[in-house]
PDB file of N, CA and C in Angstrom:
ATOM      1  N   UNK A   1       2.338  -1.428   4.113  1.00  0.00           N
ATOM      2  CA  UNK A   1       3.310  -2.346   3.563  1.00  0.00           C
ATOM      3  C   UNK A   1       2.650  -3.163   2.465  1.00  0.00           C
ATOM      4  N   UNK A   2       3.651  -3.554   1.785  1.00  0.00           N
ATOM      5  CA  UNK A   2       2.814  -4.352   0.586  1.00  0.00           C
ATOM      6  C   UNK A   2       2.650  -5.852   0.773  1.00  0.00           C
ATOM      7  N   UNK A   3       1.770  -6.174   0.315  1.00  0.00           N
ATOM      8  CA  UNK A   3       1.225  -7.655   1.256  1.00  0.00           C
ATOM      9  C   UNK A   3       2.466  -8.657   0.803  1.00  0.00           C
ATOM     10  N   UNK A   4       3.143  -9.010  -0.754  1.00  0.00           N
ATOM     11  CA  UNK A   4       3.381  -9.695  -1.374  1.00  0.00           C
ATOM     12  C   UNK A   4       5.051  -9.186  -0.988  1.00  0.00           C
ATOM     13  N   UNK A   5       5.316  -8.184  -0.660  1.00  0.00           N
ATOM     14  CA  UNK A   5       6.846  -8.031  -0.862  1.00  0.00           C
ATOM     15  C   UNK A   5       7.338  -7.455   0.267  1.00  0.00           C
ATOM     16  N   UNK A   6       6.444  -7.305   1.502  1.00  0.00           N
ATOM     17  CA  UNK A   6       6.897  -6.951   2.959  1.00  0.00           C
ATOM     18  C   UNK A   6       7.600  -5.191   2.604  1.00  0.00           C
ATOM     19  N   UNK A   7       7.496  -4.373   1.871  1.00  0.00           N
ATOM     20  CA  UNK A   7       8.765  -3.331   1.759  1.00  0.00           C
ATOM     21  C   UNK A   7       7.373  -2.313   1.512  1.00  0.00           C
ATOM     22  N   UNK A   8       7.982  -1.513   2.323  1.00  0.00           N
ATOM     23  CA  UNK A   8       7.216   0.007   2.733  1.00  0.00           C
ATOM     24  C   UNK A   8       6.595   1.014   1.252  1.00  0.00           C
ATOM     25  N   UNK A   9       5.630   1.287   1.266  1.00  0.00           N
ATOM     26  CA  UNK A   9       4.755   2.366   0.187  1.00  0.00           C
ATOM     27  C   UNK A   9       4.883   3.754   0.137  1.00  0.00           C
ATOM     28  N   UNK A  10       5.437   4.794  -0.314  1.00  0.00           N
ATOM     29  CA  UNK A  10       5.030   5.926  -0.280  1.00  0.00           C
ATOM     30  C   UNK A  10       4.575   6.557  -1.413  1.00  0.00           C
ATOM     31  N   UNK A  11       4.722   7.726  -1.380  1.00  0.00           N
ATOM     32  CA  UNK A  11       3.927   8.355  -2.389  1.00  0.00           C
ATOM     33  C   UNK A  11       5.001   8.473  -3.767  1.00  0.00           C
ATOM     34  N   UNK A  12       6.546   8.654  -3.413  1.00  0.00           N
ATOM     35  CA  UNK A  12       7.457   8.321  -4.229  1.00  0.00           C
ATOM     36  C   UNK A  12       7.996   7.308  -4.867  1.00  0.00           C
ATOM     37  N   UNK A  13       7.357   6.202  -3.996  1.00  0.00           N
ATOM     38  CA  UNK A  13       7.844   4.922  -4.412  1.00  0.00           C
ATOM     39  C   UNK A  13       7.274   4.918  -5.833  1.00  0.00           C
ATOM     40  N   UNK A  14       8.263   4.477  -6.764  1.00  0.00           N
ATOM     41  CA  UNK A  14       7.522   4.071  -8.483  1.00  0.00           C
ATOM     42  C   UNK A  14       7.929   5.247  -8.860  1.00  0.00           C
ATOM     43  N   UNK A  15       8.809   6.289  -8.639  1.00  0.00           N
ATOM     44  CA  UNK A  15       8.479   7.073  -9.889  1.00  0.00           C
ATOM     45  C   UNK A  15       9.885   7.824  -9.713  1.00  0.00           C
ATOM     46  N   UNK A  16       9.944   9.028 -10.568  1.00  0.00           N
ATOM     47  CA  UNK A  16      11.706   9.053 -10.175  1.00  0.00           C
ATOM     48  C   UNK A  16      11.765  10.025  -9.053  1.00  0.00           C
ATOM     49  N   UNK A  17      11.021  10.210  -8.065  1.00  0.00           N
ATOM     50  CA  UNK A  17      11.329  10.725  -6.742  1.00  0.00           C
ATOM     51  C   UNK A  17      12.070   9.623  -5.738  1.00  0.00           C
ATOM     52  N   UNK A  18      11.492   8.567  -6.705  1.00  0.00           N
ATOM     53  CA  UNK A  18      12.263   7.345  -5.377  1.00  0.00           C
ATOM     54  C   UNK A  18      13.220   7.309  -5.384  1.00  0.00           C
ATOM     55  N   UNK A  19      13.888   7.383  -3.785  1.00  0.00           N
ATOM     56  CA  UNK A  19      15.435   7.234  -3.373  1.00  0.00           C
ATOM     57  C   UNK A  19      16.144   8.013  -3.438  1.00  0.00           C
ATOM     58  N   UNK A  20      15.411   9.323  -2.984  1.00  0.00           N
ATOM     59  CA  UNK A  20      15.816  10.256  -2.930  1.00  0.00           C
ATOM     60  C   UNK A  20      15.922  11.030  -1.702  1.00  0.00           C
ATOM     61  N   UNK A  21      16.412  11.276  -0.614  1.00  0.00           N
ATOM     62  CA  UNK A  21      16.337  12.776   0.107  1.00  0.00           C
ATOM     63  C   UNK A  21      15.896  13.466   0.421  1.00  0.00           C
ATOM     64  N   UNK A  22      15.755  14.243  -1.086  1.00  0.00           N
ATOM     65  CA  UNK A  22      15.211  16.019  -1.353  1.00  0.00           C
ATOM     66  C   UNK A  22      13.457  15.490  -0.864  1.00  0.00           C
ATOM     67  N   UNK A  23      13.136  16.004  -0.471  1.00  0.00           N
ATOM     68  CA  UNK A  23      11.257  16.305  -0.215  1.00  0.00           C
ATOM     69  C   UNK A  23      10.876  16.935  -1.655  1.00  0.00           C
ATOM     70  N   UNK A  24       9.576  16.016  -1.493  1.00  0.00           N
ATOM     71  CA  UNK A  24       8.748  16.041  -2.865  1.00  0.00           C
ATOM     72  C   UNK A  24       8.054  17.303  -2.915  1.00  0.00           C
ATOM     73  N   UNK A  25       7.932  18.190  -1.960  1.00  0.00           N
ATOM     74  CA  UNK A  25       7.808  19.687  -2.340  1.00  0.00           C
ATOM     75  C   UNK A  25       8.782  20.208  -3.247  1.00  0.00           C
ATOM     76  N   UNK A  26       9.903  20.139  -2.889  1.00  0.00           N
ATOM     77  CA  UNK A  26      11.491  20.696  -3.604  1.00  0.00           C
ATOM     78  C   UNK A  26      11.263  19.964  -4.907  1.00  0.00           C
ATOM     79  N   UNK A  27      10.844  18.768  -4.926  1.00  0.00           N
ATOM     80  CA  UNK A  27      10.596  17.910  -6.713  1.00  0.00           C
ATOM     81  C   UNK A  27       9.652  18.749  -7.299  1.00  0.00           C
ATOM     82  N   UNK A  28       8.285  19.162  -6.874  1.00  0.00           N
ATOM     83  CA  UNK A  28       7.670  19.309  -7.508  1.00  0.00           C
ATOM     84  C   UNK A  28       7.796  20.628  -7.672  1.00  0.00           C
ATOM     85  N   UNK A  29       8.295  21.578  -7.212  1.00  0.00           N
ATOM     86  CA  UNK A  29       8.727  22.976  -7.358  1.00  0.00           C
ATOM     87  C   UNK A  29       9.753  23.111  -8.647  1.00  0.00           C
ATOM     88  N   UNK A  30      10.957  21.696  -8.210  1.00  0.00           N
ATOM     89  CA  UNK A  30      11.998  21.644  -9.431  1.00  0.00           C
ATOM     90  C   UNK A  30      11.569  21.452 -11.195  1.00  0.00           C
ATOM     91  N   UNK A  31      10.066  20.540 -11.174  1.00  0.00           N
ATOM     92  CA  UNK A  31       9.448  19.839 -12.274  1.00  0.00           C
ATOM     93  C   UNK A  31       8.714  21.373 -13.107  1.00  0.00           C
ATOM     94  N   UNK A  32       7.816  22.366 -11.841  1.00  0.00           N
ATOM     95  CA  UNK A  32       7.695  23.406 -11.903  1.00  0.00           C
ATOM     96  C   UNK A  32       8.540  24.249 -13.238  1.00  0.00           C
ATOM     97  N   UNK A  33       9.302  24.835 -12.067  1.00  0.00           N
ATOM     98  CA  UNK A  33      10.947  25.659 -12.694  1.00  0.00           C
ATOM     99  C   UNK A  33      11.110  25.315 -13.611  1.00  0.00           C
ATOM    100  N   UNK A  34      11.112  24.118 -14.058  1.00  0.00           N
ATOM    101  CA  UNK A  34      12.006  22.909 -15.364  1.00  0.00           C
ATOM    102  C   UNK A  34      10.690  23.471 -17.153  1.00  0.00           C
ATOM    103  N   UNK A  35       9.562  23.275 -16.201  1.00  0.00           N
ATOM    104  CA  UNK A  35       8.522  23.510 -17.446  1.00  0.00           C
ATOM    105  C   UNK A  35       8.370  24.956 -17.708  1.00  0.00           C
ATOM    106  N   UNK A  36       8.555  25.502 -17.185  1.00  0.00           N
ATOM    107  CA  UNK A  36       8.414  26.926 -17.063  1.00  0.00           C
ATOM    108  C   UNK A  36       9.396  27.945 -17.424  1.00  0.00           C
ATOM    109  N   UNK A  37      10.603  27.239 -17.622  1.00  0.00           N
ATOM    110  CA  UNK A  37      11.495  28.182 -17.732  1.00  0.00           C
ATOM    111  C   UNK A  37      12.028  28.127 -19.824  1.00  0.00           C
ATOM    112  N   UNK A  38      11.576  29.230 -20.279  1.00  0.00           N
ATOM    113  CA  UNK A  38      11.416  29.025 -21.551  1.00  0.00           C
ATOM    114  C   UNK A  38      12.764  28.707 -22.169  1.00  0.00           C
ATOM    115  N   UNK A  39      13.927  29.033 -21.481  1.00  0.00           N
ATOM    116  CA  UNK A  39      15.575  29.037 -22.050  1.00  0.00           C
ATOM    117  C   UNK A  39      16.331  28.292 -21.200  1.00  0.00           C
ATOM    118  N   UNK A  40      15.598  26.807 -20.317  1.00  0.00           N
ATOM    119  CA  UNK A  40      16.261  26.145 -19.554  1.00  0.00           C
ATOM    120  C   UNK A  40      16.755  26.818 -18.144  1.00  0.00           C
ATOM    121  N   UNK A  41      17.197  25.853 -17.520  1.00  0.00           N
ATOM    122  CA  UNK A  41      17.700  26.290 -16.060  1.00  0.00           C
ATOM    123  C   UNK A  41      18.772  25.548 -15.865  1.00  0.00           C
ATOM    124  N   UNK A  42      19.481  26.294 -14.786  1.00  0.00           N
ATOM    125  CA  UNK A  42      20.848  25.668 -14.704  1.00  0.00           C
ATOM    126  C   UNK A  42      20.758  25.033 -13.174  1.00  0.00           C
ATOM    127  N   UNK A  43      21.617  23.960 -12.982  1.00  0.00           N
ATOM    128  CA  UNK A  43      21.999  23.751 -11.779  1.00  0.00           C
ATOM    129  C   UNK A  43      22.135  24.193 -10.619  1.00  0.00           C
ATOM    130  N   UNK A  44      22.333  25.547 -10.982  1.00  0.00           N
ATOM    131  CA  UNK A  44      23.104  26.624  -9.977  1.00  0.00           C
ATOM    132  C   UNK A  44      21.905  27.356  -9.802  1.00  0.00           C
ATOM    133  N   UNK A  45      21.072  27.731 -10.406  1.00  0.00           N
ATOM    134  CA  UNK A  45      19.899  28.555 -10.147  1.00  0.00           C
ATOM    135  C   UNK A  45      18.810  27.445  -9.354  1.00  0.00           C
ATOM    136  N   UNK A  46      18.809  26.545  -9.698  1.00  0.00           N
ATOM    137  CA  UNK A  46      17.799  26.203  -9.065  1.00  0.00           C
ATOM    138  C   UNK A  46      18.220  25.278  -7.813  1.00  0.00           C
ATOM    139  N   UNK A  47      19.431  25.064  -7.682  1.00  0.00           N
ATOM    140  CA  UNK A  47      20.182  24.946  -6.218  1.00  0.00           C
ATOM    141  C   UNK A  47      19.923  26.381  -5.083  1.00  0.00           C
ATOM    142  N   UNK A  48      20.196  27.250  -5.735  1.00  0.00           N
ATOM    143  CA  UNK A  48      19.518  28.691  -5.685  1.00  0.00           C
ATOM    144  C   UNK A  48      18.160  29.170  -5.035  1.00  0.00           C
ATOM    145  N   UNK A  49      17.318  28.285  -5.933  1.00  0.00           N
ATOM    146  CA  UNK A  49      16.338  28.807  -5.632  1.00  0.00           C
ATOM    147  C   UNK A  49      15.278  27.802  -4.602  1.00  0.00           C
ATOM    148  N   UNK A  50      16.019  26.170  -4.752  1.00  0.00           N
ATOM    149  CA  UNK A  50      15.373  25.871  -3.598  1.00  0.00           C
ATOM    150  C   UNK A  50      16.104  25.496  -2.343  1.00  0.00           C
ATOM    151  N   UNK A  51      17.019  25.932  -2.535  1.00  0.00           N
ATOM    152  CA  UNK A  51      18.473  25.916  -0.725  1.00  0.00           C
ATOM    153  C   UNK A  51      18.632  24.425  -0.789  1.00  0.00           C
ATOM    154  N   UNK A  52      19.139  23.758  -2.224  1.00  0.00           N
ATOM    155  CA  UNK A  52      19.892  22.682  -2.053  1.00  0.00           C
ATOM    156  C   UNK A  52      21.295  22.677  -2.235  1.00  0.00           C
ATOM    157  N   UNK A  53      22.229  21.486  -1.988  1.00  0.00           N
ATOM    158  CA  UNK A  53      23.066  21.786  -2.866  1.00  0.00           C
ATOM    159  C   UNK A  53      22.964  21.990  -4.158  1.00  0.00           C
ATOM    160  N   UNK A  54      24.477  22.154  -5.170  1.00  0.00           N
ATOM    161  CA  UNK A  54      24.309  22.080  -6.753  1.00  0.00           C
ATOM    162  C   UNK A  54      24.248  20.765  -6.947  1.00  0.00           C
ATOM    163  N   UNK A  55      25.136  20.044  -6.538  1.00  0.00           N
ATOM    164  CA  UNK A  55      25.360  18.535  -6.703  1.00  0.00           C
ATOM    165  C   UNK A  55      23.983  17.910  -6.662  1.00  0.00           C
ATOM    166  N   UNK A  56      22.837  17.978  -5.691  1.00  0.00           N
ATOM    167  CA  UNK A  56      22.014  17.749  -5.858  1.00  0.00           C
ATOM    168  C   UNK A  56      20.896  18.454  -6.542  1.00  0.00           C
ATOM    169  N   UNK A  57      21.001  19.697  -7.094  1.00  0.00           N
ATOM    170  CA  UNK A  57      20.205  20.223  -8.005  1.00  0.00           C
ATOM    171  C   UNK A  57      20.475  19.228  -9.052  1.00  0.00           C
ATOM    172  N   UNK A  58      21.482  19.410  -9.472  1.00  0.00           N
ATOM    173  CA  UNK A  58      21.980  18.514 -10.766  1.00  0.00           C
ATOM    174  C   UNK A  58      21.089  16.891 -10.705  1.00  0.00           C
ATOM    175  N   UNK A  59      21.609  16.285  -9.909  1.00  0.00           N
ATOM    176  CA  UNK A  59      20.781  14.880  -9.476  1.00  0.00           C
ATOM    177  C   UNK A  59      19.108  15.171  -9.885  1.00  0.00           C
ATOM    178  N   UNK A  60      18.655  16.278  -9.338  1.00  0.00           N
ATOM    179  CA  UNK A  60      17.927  16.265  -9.807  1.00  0.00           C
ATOM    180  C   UNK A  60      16.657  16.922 -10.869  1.00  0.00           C
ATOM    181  N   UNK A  61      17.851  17.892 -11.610  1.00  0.00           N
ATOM    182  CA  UNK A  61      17.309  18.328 -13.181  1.00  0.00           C
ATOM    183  C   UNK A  61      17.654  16.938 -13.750  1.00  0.00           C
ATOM    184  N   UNK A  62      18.700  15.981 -13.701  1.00  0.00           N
ATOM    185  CA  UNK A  62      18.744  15.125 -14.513  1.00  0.00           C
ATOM    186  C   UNK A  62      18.118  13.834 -14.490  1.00  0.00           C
ATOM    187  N   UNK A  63      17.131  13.967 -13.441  1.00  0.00           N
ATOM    188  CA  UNK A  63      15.919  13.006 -13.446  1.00  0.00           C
ATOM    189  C   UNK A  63      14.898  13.664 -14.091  1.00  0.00           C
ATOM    190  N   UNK A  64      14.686  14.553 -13.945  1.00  0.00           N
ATOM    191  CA  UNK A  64      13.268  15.020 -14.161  1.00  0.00           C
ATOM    192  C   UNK A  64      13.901  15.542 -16.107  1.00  0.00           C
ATOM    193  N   UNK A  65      14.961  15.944 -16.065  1.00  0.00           N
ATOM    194  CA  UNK A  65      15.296  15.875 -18.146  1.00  0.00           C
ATOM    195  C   UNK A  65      14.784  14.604 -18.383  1.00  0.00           C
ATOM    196  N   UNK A  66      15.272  13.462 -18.079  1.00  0.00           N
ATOM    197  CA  UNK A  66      15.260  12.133 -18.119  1.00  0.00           C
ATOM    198  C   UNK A  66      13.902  11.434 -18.101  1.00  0.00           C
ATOM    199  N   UNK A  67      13.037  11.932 -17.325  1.00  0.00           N
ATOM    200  CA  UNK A  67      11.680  11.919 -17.293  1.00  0.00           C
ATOM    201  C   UNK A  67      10.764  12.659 -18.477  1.00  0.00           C
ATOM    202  N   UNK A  68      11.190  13.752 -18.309  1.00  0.00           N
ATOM    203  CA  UNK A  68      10.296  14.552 -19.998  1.00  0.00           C
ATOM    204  C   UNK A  68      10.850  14.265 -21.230  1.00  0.00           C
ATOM    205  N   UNK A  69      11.910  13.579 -21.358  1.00  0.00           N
ATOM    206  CA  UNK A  69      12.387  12.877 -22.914  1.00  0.00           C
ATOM    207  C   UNK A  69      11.754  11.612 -22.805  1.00  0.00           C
ATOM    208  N   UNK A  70      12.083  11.200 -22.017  1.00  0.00           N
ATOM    209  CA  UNK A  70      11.152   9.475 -22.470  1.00  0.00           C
ATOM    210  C   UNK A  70       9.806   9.230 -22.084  1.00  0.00           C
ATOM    211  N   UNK A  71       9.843  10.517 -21.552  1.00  0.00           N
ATOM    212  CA  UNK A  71       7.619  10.292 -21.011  1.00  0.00           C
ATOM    213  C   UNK A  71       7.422   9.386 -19.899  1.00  0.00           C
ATOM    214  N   UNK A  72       8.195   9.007 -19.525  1.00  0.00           N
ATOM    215  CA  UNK A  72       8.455   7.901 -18.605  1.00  0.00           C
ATOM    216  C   UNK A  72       8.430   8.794 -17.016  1.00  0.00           C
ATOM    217  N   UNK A  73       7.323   8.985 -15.901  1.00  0.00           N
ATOM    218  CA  UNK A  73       7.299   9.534 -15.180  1.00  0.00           C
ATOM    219  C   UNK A  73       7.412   8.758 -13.822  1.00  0.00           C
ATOM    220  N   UNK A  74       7.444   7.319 -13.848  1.00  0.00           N
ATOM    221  CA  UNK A  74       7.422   6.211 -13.289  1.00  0.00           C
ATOM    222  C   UNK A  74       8.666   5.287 -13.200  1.00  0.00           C
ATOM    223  N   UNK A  75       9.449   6.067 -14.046  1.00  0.00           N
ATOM    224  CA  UNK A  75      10.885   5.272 -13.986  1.00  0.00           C
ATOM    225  C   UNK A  75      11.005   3.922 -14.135  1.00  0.00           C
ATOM    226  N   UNK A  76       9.922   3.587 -15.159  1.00  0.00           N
ATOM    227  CA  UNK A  76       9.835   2.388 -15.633  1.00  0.00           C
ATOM    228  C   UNK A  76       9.523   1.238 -14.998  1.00  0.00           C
ATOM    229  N   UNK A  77       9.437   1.066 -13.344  1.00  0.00           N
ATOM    230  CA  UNK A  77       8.909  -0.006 -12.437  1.00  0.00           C
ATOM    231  C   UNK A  77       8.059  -0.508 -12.444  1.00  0.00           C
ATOM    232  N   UNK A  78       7.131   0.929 -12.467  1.00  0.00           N
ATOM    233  CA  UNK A  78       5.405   0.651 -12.005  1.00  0.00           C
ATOM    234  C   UNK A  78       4.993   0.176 -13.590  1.00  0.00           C
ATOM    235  N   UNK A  79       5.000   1.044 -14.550  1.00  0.00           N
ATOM    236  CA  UNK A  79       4.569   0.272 -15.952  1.00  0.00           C
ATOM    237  C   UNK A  79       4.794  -0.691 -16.005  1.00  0.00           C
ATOM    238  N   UNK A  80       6.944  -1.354 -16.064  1.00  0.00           N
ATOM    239  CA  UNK A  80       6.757  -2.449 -16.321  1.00  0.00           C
ATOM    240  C   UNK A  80       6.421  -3.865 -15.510  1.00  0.00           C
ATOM    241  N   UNK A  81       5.848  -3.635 -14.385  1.00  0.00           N
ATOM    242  CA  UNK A  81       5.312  -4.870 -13.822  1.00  0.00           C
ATOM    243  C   UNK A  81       3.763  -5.029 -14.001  1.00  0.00           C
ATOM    244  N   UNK A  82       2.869  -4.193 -14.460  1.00  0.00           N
ATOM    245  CA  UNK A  82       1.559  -4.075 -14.568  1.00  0.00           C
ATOM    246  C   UNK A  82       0.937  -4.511 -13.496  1.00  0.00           C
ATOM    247  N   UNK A  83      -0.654  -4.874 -13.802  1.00  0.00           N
ATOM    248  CA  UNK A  83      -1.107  -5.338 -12.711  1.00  0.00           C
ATOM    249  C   UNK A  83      -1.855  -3.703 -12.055  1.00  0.00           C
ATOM    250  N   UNK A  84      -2.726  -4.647 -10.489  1.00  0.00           N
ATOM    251  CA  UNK A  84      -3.229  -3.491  -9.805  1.00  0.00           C
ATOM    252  C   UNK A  84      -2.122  -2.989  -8.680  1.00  0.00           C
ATOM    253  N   UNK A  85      -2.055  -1.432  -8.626  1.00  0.00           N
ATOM    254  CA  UNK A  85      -2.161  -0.964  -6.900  1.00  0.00           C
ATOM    255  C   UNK A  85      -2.585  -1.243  -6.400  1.00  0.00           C
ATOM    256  N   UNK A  86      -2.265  -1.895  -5.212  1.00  0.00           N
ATOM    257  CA  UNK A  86      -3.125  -1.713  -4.003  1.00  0.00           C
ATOM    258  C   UNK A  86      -2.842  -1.367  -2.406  1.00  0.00           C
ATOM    259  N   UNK A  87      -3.413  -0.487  -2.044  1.00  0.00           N
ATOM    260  CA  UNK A  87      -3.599   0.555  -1.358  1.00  0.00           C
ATOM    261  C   UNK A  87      -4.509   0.058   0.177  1.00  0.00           C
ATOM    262  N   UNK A  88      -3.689   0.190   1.469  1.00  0.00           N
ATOM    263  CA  UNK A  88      -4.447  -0.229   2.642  1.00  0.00           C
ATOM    264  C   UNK A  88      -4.313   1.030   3.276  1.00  0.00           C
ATOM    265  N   UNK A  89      -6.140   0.679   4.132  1.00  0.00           N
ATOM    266  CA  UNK A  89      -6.231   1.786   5.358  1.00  0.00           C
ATOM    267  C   UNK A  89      -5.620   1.451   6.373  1.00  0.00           C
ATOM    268  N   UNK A  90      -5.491   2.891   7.077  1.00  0.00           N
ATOM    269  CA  UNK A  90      -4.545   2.096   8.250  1.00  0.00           C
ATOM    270  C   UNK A  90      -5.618   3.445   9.402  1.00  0.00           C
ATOM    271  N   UNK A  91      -5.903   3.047  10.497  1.00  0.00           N
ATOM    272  CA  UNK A  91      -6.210   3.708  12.041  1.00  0.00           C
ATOM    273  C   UNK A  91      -5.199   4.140  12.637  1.00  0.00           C
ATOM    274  N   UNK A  92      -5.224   5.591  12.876  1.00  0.00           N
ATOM    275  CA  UNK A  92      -3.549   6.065  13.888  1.00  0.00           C
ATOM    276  C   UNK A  92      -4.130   6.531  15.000  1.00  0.00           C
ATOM    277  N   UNK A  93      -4.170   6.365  15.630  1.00  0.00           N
ATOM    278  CA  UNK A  93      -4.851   7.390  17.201  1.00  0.00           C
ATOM    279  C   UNK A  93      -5.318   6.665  18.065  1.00  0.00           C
ATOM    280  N   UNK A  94      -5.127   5.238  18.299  1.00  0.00           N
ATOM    281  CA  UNK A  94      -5.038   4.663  19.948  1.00  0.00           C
ATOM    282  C   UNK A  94      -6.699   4.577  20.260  1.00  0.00           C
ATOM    283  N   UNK A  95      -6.654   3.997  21.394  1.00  0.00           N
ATOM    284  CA  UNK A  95      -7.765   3.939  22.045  1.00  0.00           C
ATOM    285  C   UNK A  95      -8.760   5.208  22.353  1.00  0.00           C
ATOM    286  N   UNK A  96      -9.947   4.938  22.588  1.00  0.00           N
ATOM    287  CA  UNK A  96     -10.906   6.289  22.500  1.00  0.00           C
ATOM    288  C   UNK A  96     -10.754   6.296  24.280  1.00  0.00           C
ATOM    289  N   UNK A  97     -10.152   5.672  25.321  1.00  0.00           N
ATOM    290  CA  UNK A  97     -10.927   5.988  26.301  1.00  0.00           C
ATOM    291  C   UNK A  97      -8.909   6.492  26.710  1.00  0.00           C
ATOM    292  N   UNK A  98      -7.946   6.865  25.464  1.00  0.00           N
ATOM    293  CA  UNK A  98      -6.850   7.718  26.053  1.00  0.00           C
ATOM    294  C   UNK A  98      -7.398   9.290  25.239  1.00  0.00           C
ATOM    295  N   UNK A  99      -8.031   9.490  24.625  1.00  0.00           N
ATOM    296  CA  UNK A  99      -8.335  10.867  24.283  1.00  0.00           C
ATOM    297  C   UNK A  99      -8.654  11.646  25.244  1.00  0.00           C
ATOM    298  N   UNK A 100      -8.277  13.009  24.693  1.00  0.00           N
ATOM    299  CA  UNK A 100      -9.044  14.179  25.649  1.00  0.00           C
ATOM    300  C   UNK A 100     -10.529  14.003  25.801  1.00  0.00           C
ATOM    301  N   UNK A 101     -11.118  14.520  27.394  1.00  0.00           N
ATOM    302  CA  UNK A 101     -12.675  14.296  27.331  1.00  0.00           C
ATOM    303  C   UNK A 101     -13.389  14.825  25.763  1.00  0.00           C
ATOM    304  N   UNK A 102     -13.173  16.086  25.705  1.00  0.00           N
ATOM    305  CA  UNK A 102     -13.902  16.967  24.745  1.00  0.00           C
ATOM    306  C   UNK A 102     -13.886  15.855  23.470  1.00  0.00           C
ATOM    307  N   UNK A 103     -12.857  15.515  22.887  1.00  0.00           N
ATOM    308  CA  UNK A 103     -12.785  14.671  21.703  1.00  0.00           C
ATOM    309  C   UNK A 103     -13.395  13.102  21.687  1.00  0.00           C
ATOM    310  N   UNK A 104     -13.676  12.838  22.798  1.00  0.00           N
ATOM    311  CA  UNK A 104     -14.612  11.151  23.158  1.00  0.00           C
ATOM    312  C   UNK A 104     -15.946  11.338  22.961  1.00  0.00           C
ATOM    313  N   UNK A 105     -16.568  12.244  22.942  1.00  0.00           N
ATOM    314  CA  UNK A 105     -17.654  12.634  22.609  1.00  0.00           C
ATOM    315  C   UNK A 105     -18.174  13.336  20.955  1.00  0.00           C
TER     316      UNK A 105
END
């Protein structure tokens, strides 16, 4: 969590994956497709090709168009507030004396 604004971090947060749904595999496959395809892609193909809807293919060729015209990969948040990231560790796995024997050692 972020110290100053209590509201949850991910890896999407800041950029135009945020608030989205679709899994950032399916984004980055779509960003993929998008650069790669020398005569454009349509909605329908790449609803197609990653088992979304069209409605949301569309949603999201027209972030990621929106993103390679203005260079803007951050959706303008993270630039315009400047300043540092910052980034906390966090411990997940409980006490050492609930582990399996083999792993306490």
């Amino acid at each position: 969590m972020a110290k100053e604004c209590h509201k949850q971090f991910s890896v999407k947060t800041f950029s135009i994956f945020e608030d989205s749904a679709i899994a950032l595999d399916k984004w980055l496959i779509a960003v993929w497709l998008v650069v790669n395809c020398k005569n454009g892609i349509s909605s329908y193909e790449l609803a197609r090709d990653l088992k979304i809807t069209q409605k949301s293919a569309w949603f999201v060729l027209h972030r990621i168009r929106l993103a390679l015209r203005t260079n803007d990969w951050g959706n303008g948040k993270m630039g315009s507030r400047g300043g540092a990231v910052e980034v906390d560790e966090a411990f997940v796995g409980g006490s050492p004396k609930n582990w399996h024997l083999p792993k306490r050692e």
